[in-house]
N, C-alpha and C. Protein backbone atom coordinates (compact mmCIF):
# COMPACT_ATOMS: atom_id res chain seq x y z
N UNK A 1 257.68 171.34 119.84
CA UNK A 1 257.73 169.93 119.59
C UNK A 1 258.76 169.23 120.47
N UNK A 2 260.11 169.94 120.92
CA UNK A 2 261.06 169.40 121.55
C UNK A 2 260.13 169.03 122.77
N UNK A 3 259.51 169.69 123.56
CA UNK A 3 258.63 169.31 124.47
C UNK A 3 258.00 168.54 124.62
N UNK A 4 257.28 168.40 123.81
CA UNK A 4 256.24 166.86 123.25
C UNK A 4 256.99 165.76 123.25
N UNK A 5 258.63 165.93 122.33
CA UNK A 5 259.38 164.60 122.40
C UNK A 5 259.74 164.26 124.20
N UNK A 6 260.37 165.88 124.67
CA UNK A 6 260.60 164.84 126.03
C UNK A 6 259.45 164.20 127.07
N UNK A 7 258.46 164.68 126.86
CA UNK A 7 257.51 164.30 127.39
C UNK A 7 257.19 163.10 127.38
N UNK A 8 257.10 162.72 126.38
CA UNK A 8 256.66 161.12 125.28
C UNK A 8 257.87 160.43 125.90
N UNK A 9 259.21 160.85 126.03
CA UNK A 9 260.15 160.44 126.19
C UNK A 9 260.40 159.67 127.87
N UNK A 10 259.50 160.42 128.74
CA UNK A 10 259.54 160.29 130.07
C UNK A 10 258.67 159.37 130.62
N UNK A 11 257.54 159.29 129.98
CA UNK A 11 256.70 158.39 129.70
C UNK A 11 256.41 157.05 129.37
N UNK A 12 257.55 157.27 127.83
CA UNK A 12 257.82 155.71 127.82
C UNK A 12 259.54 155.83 127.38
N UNK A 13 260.29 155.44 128.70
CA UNK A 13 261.53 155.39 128.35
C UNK A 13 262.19 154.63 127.30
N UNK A 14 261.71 153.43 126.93
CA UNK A 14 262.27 152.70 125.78
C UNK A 14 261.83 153.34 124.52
N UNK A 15 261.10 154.11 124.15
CA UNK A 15 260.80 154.33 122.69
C UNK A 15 261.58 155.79 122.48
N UNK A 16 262.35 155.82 121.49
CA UNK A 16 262.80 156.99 121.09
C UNK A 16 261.37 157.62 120.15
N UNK A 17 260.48 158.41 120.23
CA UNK A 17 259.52 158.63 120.01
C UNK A 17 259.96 160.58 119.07
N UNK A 18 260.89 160.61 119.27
CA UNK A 18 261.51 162.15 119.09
C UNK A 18 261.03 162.29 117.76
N UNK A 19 261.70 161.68 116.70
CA UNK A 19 261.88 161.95 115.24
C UNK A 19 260.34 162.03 114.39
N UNK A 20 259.53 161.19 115.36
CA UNK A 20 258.31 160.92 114.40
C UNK A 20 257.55 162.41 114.82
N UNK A 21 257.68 162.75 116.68
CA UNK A 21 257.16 163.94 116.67
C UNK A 21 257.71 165.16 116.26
N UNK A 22 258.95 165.23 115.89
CA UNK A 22 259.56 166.46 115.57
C UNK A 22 258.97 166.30 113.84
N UNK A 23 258.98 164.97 113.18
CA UNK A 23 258.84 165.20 111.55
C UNK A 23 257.17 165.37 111.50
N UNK A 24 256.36 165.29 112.62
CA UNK A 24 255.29 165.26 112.32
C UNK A 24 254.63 166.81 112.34
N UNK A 25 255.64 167.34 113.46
CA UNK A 25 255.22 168.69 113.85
C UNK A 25 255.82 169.56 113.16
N UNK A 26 256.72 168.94 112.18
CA UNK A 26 257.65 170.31 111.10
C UNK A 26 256.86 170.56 110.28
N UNK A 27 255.62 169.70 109.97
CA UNK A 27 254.46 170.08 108.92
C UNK A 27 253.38 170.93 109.46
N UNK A 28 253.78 170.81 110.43
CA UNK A 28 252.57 171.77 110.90
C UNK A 28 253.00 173.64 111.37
N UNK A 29 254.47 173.72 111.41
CA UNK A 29 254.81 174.45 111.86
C UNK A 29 254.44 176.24 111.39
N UNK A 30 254.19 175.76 109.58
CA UNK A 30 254.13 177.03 108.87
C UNK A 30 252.54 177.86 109.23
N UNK A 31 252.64 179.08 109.06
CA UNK A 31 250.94 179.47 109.20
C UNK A 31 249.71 179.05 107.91
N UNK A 32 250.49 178.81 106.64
CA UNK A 32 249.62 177.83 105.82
C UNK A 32 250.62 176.87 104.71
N UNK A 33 249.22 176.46 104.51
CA UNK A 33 250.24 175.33 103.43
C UNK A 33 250.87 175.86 102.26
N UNK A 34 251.86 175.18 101.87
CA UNK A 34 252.59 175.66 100.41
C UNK A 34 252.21 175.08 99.53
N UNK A 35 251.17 175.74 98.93
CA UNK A 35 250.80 175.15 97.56
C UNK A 35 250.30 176.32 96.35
N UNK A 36 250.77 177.17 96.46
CA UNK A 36 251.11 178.17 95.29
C UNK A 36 251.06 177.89 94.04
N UNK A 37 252.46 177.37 93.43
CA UNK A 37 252.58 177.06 91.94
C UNK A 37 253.39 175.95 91.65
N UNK A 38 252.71 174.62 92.86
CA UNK A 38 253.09 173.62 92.68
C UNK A 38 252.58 173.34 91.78
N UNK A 39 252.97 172.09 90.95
CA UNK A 39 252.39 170.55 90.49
C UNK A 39 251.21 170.00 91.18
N UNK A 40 250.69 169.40 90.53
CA UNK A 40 249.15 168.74 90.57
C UNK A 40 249.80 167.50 91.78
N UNK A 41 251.37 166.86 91.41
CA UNK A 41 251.97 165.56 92.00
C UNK A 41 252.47 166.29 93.59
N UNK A 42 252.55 167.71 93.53
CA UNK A 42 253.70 168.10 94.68
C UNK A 42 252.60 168.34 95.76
N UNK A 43 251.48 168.84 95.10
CA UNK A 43 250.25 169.14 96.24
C UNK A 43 249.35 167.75 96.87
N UNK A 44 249.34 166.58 95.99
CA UNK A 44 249.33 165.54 96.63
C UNK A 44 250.20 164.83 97.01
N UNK A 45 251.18 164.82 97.18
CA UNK A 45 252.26 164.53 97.88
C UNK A 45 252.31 165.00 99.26
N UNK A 46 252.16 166.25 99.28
CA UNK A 46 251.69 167.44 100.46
C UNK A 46 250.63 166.87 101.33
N UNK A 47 249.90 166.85 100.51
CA UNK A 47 248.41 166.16 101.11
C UNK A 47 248.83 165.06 102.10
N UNK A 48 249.18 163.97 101.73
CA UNK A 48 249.26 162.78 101.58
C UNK A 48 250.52 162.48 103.13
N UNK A 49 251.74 163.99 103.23
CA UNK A 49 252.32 164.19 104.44
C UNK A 49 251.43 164.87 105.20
N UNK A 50 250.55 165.75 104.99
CA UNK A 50 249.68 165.73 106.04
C UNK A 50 248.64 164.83 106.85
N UNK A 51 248.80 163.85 105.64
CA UNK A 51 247.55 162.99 106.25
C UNK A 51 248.46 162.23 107.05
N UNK A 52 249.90 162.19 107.24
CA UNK A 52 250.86 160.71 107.62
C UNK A 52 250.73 161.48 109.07
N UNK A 53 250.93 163.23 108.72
CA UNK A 53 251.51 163.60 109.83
C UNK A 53 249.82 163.80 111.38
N UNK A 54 248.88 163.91 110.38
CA UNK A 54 247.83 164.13 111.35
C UNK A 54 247.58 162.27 111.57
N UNK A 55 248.14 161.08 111.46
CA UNK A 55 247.47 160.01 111.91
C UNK A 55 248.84 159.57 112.68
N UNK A 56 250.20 160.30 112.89
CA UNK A 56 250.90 160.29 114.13
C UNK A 56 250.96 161.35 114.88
N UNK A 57 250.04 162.37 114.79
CA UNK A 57 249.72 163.21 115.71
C UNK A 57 248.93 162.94 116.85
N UNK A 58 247.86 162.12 116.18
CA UNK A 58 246.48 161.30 116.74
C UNK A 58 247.04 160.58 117.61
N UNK A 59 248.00 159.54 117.42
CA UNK A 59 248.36 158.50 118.02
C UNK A 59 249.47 159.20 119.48
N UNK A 60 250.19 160.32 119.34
CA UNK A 60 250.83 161.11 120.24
C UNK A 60 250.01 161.96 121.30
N UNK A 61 248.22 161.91 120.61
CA UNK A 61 247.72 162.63 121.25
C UNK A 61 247.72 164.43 121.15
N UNK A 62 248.66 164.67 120.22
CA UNK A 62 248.73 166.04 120.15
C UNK A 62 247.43 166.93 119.44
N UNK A 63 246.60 167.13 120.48
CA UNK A 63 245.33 167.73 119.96
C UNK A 63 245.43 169.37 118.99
N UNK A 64 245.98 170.19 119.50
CA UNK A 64 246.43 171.22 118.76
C UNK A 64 247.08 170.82 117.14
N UNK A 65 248.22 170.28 117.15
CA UNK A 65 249.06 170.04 115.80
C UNK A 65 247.68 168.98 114.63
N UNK A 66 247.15 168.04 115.83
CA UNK A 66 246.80 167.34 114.80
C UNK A 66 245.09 168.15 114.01
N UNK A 67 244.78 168.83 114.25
CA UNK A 67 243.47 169.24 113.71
C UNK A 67 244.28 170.32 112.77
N UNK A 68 245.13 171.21 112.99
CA UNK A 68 245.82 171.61 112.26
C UNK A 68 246.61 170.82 110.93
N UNK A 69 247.38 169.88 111.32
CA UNK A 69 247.36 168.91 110.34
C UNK A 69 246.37 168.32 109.27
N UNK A 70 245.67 167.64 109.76
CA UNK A 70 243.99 167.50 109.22
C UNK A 70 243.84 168.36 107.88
N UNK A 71 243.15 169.55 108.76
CA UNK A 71 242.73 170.95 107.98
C UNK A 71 243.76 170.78 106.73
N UNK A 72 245.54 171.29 107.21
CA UNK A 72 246.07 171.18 105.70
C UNK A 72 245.83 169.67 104.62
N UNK A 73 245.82 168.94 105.55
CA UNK A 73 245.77 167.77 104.35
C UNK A 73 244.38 168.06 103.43
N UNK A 74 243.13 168.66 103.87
CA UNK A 74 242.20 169.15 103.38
C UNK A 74 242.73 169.81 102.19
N UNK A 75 243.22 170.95 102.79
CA UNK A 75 242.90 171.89 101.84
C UNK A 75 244.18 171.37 100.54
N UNK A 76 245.04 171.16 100.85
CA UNK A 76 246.07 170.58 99.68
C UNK A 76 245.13 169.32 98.98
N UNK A 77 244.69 168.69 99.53
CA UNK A 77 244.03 167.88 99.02
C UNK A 77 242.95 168.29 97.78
N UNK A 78 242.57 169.08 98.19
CA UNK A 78 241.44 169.97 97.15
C UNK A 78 242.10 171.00 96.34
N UNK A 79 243.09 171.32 96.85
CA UNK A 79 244.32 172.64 95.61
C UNK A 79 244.64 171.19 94.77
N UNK A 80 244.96 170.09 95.35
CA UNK A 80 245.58 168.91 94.25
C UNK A 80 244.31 167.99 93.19
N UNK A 81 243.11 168.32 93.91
CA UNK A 81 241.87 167.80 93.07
C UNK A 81 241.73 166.30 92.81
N UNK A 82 242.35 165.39 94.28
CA UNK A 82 242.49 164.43 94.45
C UNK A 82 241.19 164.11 95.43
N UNK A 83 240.11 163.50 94.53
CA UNK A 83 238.99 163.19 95.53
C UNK A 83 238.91 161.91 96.41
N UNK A 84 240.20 160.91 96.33
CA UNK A 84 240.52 159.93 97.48
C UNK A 84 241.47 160.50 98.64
N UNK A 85 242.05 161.85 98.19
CA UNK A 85 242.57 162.63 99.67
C UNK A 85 242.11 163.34 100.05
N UNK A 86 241.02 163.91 99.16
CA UNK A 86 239.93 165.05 100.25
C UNK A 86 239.10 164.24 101.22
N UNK A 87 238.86 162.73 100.89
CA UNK A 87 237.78 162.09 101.45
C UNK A 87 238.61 161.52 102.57
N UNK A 88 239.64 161.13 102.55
CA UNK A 88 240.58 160.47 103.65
C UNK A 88 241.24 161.90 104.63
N UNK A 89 241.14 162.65 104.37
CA UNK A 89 241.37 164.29 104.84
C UNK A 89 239.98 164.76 106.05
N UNK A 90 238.70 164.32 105.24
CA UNK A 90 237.70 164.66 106.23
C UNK A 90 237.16 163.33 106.57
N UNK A 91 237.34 162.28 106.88
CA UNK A 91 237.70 160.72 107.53
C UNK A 91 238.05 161.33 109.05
N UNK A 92 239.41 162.08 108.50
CA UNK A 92 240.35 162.16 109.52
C UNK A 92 240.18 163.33 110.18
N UNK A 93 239.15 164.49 109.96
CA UNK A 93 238.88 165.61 110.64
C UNK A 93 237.12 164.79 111.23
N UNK A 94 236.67 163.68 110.55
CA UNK A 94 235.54 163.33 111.37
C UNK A 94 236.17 162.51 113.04
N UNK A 95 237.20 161.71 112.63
CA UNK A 95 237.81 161.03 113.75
C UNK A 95 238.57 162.07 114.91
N UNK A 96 238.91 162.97 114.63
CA UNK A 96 238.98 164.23 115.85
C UNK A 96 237.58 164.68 116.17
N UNK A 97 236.75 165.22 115.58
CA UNK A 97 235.87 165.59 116.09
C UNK A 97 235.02 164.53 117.23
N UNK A 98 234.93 163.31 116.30
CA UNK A 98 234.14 162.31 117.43
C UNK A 98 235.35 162.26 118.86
N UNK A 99 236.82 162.31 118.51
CA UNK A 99 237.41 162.51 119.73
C UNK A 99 237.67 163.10 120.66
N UNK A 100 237.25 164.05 119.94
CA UNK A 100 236.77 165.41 120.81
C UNK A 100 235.04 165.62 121.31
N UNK A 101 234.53 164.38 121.59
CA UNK A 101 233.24 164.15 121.67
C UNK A 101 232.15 165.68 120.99
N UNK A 102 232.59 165.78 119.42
CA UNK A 102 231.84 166.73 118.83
C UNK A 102 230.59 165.84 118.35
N UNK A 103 229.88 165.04 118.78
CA UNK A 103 228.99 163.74 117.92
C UNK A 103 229.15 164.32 116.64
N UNK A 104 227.90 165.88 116.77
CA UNK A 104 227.21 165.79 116.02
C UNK A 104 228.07 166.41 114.57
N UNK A 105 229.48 167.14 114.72
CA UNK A 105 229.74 167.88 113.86
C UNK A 105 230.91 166.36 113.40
N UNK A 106 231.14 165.23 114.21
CA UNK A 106 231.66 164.50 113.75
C UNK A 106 230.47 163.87 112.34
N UNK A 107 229.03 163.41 112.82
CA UNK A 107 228.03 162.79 111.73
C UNK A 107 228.17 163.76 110.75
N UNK A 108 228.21 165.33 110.58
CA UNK A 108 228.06 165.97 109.52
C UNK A 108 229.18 166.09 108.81
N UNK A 109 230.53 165.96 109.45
CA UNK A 109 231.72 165.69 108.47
C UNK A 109 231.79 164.35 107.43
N UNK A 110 231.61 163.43 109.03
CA UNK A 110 231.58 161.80 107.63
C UNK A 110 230.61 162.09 106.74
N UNK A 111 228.84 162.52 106.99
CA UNK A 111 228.15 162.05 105.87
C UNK A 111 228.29 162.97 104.73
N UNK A 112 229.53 164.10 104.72
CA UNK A 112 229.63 164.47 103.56
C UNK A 112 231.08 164.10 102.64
N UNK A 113 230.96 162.70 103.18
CA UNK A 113 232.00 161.95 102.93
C UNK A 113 231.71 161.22 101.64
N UNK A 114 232.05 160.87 100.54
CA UNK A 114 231.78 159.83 99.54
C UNK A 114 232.45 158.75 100.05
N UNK A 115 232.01 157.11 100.85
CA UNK A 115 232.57 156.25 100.89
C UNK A 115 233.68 155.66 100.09
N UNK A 116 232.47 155.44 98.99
CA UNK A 116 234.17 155.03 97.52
C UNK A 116 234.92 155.60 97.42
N UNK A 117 234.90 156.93 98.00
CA UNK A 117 236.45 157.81 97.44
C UNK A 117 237.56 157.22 98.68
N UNK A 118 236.94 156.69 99.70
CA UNK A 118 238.41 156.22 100.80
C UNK A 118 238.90 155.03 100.01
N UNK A 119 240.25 155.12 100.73
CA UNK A 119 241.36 154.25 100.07
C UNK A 119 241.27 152.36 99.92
N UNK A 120 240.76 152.20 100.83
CA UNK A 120 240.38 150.67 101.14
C UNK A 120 239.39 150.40 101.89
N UNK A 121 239.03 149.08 101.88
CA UNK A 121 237.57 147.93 102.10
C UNK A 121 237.75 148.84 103.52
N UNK A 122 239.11 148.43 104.35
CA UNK A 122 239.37 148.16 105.78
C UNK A 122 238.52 150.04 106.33
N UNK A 123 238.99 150.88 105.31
CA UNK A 123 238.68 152.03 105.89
C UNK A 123 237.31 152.82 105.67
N UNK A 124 236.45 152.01 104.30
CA UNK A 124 235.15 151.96 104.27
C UNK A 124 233.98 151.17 105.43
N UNK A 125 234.69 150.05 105.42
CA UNK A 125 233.91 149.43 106.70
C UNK A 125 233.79 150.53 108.14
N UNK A 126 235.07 150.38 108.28
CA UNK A 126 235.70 151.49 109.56
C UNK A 126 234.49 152.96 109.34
N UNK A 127 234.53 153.59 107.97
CA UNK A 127 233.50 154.37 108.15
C UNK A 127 232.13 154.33 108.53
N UNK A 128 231.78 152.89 107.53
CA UNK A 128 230.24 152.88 107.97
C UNK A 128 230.27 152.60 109.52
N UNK A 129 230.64 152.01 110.14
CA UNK A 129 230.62 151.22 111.08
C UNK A 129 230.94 152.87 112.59
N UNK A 130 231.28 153.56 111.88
CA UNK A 130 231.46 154.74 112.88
C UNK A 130 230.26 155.64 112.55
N UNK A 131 229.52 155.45 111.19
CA UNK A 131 228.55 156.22 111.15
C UNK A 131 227.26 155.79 112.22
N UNK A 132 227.32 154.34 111.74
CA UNK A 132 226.14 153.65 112.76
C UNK A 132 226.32 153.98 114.78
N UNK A 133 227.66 154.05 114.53
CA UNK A 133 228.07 153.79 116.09
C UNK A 133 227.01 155.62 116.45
N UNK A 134 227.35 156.54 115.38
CA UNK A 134 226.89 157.48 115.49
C UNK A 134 225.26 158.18 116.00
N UNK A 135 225.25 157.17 115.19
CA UNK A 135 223.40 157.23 115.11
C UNK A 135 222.85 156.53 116.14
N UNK A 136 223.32 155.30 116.39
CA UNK A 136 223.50 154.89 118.32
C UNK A 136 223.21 155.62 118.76
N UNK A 137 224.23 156.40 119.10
CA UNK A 137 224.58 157.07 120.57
C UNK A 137 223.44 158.54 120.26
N UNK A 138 222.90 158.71 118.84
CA UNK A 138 221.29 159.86 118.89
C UNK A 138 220.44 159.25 118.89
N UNK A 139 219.98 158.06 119.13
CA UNK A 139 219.00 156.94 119.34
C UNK A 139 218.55 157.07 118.20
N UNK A 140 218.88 157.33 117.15
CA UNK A 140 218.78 157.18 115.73
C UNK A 140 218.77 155.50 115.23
N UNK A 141 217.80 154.58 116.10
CA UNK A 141 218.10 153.16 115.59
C UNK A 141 217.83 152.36 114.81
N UNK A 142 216.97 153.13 113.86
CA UNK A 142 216.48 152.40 112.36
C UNK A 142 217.87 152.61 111.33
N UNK A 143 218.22 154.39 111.57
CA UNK A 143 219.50 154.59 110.99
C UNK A 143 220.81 153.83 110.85
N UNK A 144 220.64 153.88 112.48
CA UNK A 144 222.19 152.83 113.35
C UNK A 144 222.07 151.30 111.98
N UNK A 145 220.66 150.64 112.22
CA UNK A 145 220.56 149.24 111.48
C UNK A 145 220.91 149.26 110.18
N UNK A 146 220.52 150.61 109.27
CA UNK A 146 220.21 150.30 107.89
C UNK A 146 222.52 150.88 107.35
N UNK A 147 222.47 151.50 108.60
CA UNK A 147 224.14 151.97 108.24
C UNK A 147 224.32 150.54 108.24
N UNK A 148 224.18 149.73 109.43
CA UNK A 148 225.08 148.34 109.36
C UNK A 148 224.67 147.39 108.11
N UNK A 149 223.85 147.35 107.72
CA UNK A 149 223.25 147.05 106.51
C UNK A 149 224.41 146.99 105.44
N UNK A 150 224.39 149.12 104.80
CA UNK A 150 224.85 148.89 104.06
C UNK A 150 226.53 148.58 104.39
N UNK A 151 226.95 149.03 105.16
CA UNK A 151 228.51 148.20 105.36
C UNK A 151 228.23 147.39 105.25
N UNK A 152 227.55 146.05 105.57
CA UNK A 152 227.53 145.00 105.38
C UNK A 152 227.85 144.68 103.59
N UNK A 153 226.47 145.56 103.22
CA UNK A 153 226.30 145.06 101.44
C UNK A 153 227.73 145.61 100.64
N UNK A 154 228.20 146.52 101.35
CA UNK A 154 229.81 146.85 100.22
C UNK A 154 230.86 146.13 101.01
N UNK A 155 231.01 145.69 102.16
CA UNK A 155 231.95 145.09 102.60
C UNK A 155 231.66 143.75 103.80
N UNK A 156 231.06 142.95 103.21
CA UNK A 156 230.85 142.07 104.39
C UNK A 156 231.83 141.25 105.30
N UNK A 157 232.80 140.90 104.85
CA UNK A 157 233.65 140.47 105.17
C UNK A 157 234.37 141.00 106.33
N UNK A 158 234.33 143.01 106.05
CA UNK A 158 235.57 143.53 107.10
C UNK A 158 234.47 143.43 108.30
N UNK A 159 232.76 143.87 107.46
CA UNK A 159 231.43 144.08 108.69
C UNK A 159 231.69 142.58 109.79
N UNK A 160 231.73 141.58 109.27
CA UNK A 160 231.93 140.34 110.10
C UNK A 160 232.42 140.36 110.94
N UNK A 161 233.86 140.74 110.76
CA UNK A 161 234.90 140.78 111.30
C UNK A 161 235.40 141.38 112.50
N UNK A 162 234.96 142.49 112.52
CA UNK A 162 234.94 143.65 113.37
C UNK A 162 234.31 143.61 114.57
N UNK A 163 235.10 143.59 115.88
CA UNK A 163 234.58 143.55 117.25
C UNK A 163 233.56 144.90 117.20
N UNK A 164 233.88 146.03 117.07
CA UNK A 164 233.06 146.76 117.27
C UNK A 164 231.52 147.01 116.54
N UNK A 165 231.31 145.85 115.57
CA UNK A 165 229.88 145.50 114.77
C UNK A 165 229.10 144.83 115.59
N UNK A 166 229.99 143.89 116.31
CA UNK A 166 229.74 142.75 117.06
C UNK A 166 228.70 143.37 118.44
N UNK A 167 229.82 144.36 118.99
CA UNK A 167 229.01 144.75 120.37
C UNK A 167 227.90 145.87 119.94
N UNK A 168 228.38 146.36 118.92
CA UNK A 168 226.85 147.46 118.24
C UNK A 168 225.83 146.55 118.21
N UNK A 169 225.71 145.56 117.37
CA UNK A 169 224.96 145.14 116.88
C UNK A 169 224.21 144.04 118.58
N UNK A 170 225.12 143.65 119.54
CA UNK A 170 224.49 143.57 120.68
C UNK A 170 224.33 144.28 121.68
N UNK A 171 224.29 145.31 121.05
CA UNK A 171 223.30 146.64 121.97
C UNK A 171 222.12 146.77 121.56
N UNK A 172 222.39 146.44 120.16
CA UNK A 172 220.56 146.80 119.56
C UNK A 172 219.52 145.56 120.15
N UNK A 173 220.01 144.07 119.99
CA UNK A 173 219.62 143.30 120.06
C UNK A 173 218.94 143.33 121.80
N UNK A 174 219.97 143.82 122.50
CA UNK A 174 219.68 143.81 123.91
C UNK A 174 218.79 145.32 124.44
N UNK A 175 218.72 145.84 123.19
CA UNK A 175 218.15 147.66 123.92
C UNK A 175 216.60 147.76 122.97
N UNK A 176 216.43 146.95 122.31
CA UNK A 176 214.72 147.41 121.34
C UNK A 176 214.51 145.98 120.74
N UNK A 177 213.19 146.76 119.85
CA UNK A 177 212.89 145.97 118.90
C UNK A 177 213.95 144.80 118.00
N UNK A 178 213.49 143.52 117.66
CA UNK A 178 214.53 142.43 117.30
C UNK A 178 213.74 142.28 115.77
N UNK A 179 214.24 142.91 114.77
CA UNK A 179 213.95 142.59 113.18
C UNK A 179 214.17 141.66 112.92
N UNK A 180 213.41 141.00 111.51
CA UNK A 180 214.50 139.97 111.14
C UNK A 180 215.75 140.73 110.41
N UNK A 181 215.62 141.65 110.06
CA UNK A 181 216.86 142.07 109.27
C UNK A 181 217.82 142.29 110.88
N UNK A 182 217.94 142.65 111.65
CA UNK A 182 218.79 142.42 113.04
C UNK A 182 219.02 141.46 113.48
N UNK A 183 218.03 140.52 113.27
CA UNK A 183 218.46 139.13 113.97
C UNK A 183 219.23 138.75 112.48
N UNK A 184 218.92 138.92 111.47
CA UNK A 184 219.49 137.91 110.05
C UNK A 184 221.09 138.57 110.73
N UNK A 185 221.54 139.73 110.87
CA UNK A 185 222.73 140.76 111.14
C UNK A 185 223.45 140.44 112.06
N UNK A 186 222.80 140.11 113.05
CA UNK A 186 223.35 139.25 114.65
C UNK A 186 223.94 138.14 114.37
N UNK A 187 223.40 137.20 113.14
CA UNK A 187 223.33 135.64 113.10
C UNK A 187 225.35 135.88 112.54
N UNK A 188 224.95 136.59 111.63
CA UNK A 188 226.14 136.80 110.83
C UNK A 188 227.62 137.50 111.06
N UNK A 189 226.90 138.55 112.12
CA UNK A 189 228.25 138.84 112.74
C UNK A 189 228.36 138.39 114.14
N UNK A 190 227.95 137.19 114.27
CA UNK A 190 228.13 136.07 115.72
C UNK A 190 227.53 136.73 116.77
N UNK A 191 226.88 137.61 117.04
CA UNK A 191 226.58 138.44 118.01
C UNK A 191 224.95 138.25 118.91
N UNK A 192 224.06 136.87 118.39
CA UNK A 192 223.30 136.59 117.98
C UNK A 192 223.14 135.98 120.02
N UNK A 193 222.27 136.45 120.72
CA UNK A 193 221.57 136.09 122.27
C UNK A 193 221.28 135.15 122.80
């Protein structure tokens, strides 16, 4: 990890960047997680530093620590029987995989995702909206529409909102067939030809 900090460090000289990678990578350091004969509170707690530590791993780029990270927030997550951190646990092992251009093992992580179990609107939208992007890019485009759909119907507001609905939704418009349910979708998230 000292490595990683000076690295980060050389890179961008103004940010002391050290502490977040050294506290991020002290969770990752052991060969498994400690969750033995914790508490129901100590294993989501656990969880919950793995999930902090795999979404500043992501952001450092550290591909090794952070899938490792991930994984434990998984599995503590499920020793703690917390089904809004198992679901935000494999969120966050779907968002490596798509970054690791895995498409397809990224679509099979999210869709065994329960939406409602993530934490907020912002990170349900964010899901659907990565499922569709998904089904895109397999020319899956009835799928791609009816994903934007339902983000739309549980969260319309964040669906609106979102640049990346915007240019999905004018790819479809500009690459096939024009529904009315696509054009009604276009009208609404401004994206409309």
């Amino acid at each position: 990890m000292r490595a990683v900090a000076r690295r980060l460090r050389a890179t961008r000289p103004f940010e002391d960047t050290a502490p977040a990678a050294h506290a991020a990578g002290a969770l990752t350091t052991h060969t498994r997680p400690a969750v033995t004969a914790q508490s129901t509170e100590h294993r989501a707690l656990l969880a919950q530093s793995y999930l902090l530590a795999t979404r500043i791993l992501i952001k450092l780029d550290e591909q090794q620590h952070d899938w490792m990270a991930a994984d434990r927030a998984g599995q503590t997550a499920e020793a703690a029987d917390d089904r809004l951190l198992v679901a935000e646990a494999a969120r966050q092992l779907a968002v490596l995989a798509r970054k690791a251009n895995w498409h397809d093992q990224a679509l099979s992580i999210a869709l065994a995702v329960a939406p409602h179990h993530l934490p907020s609107i912002e990170r349900r939208a964010r899901y659907c909206t990565d499922i569709a992007a998904a089904l895109r890019r397999w020319g899956r485009r009835d799928e791609c529409i009816r994903a934007l759909l339902a983000a739309e119907h549980h969260v319309p507001e964040e669906t609106h909102a979102r640049p990346a609905v915007k240019t999905l939704v004018s790819g479809l418009l500009a690459s096939g067939k024009k529904t009315t349910e696509l054009r009604g979708l276009a009208a609404r998230v401004g994206a409309l030809i």
